[in-house]
C-alpha atoms as a PDB file:
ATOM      1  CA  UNK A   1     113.562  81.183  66.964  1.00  0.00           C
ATOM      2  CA  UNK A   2     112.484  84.902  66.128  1.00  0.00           C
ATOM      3  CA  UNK A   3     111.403  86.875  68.487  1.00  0.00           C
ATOM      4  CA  UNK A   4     107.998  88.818  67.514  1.00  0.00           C
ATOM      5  CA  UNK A   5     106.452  91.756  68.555  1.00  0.00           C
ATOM      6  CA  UNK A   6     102.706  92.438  69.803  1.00  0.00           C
ATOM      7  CA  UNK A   7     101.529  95.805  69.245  1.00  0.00           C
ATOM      8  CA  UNK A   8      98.595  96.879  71.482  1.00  0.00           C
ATOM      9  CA  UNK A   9      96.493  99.479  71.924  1.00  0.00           C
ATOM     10  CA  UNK A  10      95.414 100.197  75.478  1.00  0.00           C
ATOM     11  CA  UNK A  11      91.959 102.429  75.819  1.00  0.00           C
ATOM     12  CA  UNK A  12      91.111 103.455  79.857  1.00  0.00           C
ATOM     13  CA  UNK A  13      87.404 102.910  80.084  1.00  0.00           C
ATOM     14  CA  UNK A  14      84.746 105.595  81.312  1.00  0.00           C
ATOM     15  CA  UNK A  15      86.683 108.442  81.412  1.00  0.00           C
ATOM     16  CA  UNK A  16      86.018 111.591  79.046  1.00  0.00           C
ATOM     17  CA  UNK A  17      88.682 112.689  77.268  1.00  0.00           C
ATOM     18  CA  UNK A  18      89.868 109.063  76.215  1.00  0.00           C
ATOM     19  CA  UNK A  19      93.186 108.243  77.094  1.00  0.00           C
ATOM     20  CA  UNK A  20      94.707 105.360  74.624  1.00  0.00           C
ATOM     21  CA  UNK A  21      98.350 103.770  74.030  1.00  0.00           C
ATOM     22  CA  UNK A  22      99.925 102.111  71.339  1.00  0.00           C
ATOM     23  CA  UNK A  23     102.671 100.009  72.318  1.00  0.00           C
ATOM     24  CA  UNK A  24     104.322  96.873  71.577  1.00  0.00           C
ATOM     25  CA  UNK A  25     105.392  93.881  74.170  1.00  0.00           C
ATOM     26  CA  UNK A  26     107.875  91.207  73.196  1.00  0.00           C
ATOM     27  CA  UNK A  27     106.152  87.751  72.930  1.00  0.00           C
ATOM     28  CA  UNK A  28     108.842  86.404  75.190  1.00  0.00           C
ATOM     29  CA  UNK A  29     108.099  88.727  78.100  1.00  0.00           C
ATOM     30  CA  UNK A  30     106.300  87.283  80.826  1.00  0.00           C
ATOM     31  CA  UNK A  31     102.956  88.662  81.269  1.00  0.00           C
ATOM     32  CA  UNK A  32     103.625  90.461  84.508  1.00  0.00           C
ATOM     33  CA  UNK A  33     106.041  92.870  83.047  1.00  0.00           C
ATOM     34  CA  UNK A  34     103.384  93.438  80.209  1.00  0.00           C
ATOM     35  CA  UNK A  35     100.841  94.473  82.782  1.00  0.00           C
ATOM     36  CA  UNK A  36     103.909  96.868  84.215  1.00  0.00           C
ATOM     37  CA  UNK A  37     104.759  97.861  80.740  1.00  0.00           C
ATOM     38  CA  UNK A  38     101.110  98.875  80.550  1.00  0.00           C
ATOM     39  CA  UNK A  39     100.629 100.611  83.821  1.00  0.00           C
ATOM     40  CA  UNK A  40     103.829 102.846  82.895  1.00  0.00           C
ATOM     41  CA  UNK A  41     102.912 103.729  79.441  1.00  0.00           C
ATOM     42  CA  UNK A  42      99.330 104.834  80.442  1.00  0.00           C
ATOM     43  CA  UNK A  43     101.221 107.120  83.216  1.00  0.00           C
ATOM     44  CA  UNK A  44      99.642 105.227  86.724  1.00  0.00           C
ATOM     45  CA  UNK A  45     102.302 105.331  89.389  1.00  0.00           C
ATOM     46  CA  UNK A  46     102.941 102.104  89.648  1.00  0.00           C
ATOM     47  CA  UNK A  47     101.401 101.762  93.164  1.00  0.00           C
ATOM     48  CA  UNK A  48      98.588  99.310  92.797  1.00  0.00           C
ATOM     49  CA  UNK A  49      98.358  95.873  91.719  1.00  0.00           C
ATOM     50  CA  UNK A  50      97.120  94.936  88.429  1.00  0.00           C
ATOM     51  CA  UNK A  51      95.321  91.971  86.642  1.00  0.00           C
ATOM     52  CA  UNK A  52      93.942  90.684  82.887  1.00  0.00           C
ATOM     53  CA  UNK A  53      90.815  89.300  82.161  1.00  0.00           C
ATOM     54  CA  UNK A  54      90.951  86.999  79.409  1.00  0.00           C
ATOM     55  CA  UNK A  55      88.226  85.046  77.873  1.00  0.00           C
ATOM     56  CA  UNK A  56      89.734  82.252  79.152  1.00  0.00           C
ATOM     57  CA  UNK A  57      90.101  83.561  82.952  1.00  0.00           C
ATOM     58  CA  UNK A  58      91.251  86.177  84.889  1.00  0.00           C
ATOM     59  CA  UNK A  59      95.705  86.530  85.764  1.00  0.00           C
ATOM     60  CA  UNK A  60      96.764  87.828  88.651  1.00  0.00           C
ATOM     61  CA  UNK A  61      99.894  88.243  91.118  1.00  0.00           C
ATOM     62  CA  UNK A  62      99.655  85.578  93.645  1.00  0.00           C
ATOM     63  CA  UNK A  63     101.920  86.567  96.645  1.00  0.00           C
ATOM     64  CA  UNK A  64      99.229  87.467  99.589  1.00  0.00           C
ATOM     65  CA  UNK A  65      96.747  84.503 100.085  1.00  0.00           C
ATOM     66  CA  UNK A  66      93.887  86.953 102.203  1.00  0.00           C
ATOM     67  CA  UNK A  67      94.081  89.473  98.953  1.00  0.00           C
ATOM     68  CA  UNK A  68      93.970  86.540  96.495  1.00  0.00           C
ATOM     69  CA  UNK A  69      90.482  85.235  94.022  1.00  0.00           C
ATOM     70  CA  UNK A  70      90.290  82.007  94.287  1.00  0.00           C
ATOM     71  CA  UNK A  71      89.093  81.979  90.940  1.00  0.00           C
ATOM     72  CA  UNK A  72      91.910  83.794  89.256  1.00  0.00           C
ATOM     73  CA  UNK A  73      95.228  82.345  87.586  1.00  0.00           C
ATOM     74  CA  UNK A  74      98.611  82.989  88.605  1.00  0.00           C
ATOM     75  CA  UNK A  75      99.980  84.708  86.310  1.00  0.00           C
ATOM     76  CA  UNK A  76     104.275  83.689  87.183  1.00  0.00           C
ATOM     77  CA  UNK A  77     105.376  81.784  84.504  1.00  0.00           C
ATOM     78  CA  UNK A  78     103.065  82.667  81.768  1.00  0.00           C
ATOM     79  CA  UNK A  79     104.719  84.865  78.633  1.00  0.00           C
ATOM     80  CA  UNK A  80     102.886  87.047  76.385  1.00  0.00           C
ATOM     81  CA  UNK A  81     102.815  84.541  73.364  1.00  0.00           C
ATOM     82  CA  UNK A  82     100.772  81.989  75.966  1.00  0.00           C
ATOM     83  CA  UNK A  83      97.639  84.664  75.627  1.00  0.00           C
ATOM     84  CA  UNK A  84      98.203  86.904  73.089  1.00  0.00           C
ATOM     85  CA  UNK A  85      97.379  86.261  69.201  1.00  0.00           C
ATOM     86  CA  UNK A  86      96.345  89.706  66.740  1.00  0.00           C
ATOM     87  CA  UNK A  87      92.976  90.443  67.039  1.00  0.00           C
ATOM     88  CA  UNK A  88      92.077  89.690  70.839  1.00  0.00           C
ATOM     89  CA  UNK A  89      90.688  91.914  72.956  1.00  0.00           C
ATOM     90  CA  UNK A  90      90.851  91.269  77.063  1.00  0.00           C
ATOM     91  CA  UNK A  91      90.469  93.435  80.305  1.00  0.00           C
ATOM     92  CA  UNK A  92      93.474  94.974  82.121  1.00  0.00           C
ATOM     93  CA  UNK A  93      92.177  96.600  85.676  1.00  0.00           C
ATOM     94  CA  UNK A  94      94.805  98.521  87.575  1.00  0.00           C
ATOM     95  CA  UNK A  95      93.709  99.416  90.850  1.00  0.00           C
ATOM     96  CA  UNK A  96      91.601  96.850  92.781  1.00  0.00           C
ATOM     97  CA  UNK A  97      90.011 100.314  94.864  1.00  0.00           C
ATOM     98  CA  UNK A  98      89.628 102.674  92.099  1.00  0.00           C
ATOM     99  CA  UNK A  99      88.641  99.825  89.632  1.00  0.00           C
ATOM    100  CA  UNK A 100      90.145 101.482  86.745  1.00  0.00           C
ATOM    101  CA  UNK A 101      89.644  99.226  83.412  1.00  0.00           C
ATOM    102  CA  UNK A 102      91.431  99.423  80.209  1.00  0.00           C
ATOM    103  CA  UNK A 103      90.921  97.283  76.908  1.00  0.00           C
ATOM    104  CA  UNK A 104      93.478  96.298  75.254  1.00  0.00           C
ATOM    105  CA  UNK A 105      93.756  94.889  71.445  1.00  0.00           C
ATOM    106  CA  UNK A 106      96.374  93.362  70.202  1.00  0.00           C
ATOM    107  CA  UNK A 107      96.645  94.989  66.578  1.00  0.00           C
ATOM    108  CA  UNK A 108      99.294  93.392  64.896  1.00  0.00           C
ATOM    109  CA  UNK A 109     102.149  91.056  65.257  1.00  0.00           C
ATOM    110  CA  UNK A 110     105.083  91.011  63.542  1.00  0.00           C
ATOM    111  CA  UNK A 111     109.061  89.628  63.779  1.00  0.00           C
ATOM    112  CA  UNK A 112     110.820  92.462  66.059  1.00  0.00           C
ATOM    113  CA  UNK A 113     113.070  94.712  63.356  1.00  0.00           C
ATOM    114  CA  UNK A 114     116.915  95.028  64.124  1.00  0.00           C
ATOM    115  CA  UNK A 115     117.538  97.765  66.949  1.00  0.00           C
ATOM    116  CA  UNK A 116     113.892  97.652  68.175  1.00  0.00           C
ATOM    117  CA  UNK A 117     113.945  97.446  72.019  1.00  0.00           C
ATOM    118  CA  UNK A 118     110.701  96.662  73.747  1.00  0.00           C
ATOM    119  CA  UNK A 119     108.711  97.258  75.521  1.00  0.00           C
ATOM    120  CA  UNK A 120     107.592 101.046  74.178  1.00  0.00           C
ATOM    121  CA  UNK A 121     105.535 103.148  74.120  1.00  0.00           C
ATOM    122  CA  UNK A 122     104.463 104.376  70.396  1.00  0.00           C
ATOM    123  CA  UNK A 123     101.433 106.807  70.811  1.00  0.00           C
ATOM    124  CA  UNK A 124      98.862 107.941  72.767  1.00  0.00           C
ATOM    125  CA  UNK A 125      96.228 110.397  74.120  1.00  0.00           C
ATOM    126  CA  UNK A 126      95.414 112.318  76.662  1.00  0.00           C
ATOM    127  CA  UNK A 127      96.460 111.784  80.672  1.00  0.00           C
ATOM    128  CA  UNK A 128      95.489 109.045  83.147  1.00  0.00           C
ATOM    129  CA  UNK A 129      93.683 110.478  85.955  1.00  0.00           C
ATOM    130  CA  UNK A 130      96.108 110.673  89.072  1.00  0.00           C
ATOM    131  CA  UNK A 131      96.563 107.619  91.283  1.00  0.00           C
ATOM    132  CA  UNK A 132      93.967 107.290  94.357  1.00  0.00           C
ATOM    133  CA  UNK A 133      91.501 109.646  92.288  1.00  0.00           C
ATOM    134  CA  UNK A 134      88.145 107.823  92.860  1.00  0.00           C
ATOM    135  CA  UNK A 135      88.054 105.758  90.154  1.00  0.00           C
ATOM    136  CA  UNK A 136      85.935 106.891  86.674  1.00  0.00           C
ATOM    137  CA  UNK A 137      82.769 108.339  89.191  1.00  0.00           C
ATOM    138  CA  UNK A 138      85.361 110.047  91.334  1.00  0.00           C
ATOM    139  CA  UNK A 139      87.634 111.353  88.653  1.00  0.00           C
ATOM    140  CA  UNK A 140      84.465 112.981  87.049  1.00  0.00           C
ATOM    141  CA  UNK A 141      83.460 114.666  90.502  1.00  0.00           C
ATOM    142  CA  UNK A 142      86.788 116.129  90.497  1.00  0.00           C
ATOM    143  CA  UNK A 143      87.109 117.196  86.972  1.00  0.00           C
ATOM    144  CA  UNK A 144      83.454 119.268  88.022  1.00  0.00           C
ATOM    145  CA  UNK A 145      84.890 120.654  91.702  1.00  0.00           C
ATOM    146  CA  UNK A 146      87.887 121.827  89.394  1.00  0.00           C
ATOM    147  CA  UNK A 147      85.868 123.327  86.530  1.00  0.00           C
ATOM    148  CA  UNK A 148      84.192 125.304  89.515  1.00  0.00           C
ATOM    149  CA  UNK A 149      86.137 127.714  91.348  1.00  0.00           C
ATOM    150  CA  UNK A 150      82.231 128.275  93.639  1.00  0.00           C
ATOM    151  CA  UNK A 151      82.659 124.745  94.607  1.00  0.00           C
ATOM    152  CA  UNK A 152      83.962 123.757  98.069  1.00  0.00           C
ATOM    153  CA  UNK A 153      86.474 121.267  97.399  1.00  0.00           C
ATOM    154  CA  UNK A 154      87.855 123.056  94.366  1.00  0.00           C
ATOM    155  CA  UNK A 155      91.503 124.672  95.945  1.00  0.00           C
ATOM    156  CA  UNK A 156      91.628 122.073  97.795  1.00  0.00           C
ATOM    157  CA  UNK A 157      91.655 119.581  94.541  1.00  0.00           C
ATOM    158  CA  UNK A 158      93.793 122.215  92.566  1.00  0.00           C
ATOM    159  CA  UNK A 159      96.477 121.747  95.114  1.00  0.00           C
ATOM    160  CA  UNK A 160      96.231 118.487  94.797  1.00  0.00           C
ATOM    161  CA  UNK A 161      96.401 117.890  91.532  1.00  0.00           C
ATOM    162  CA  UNK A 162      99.161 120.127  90.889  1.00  0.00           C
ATOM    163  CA  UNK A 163     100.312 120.963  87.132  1.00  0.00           C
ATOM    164  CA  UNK A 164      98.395 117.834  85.995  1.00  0.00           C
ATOM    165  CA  UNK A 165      96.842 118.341  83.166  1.00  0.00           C
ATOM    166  CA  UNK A 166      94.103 115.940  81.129  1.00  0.00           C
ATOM    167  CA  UNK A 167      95.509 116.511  77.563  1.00  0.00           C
ATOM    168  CA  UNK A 168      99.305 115.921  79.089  1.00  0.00           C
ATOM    169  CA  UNK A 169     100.820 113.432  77.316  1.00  0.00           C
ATOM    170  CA  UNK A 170     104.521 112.366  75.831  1.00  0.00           C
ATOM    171  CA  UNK A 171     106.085 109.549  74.397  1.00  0.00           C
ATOM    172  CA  UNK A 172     109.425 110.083  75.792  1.00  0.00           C
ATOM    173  CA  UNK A 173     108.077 110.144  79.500  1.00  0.00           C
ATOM    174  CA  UNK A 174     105.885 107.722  78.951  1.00  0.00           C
ATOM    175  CA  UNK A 175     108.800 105.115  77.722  1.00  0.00           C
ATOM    176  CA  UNK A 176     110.579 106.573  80.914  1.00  0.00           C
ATOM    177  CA  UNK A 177     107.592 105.474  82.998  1.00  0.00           C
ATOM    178  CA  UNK A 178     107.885 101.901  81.225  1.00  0.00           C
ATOM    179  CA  UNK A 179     111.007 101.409  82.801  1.00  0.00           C
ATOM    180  CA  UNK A 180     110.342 102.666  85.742  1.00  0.00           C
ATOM    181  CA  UNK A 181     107.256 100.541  86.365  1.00  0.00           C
ATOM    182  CA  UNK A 182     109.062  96.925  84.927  1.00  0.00           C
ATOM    183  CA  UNK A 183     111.413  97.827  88.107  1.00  0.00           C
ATOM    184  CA  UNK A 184     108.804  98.660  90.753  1.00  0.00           C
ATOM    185  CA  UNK A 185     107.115  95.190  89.864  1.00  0.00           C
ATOM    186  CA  UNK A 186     110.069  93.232  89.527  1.00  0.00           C
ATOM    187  CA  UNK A 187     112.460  94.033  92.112  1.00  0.00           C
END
């Protein structure tokens, strides 16, 4: 059988700039390391858990039974080509706190060329917001305290944010952060 390719494009909801991936996933991967795939290639730390919303129900990790929905699927033993097909759209929210959503589509699918390795990361825009940031409402409060050097919190948010940066983004470091996330979720 030949293995195909799903290529994707993630969007992060309510946030200003918009930050957006393409990537592709391997229809043999399970779905977990797609929703690590796409918390690595959007740049989140890996930290959080993560879950899809499908029209057909939502996927999630099942390991802690007090943190589980009842309502939700497990998502161990399910691959990519069980729920995704071109032209879908579905929910990805990393961060159960912070609520951050993304939609993904699934643009095309195709056989997976000679050499091609993926997961990867193929193009994007702009930065996530950092980990533990609020959320969209909180992100937006901080992107004012920092565009203020008059208000209160605003060193205190520059130091914390560091060199980030909200038009930072590159390929190669995302495709780093890909890896990186496949083994914080796996191992």
């Amino acid at each position: 059988m030949v293995r195909r390719l799903f290529e994707l494009k993630v969007t992060l909801l309510d946030v200003e700039p918009v930050v957006w991936r393409a990537m592709t996933v391997a229809d043999d991967m399970p779905l977990y390391e797609v929703g690590a795939a796409i918390v690595g290639a959007m740049g989140w730390h890996a930290s959080h858990m993560f879950a899809f919303e499908f029209e057909g129900g939502r996927y999630d990790i099942k390991f802690d039974d007090e943190l589980d929905l009842e309502d939700s699927l497990d998502m161990a033993g399910v691959l990519a080509s069980d729920v995704l097909s071109t032209g879908i759209r579905f929910g990805f929210q990393y961060d159960f706190g912070d609520d951050w959503w993304h939609e993904v589509e699934v643009v095309a699918e195709r056989p997976i060329a000679t050499g091609e390795k993926p997961p990867r990361c193929l193009a994007g825009e702009n930065a996530c917001p950092p980990d533990d940031s609020g959320g969209p409402p909180g992100f937006e409060a901080m992107l004012e305290a920092m565009a203020d050097p008059n208000d209160p919190e605003h060193d205190e948010i520059k130091d914390w944010l560091g060199d980030w940066k909200p038009s930072d983004f590159n390929v190669e470091r995302a495709n780093k952060a890909i890896r990186k996330a496949i083994k914080v979720y796996t191992t």
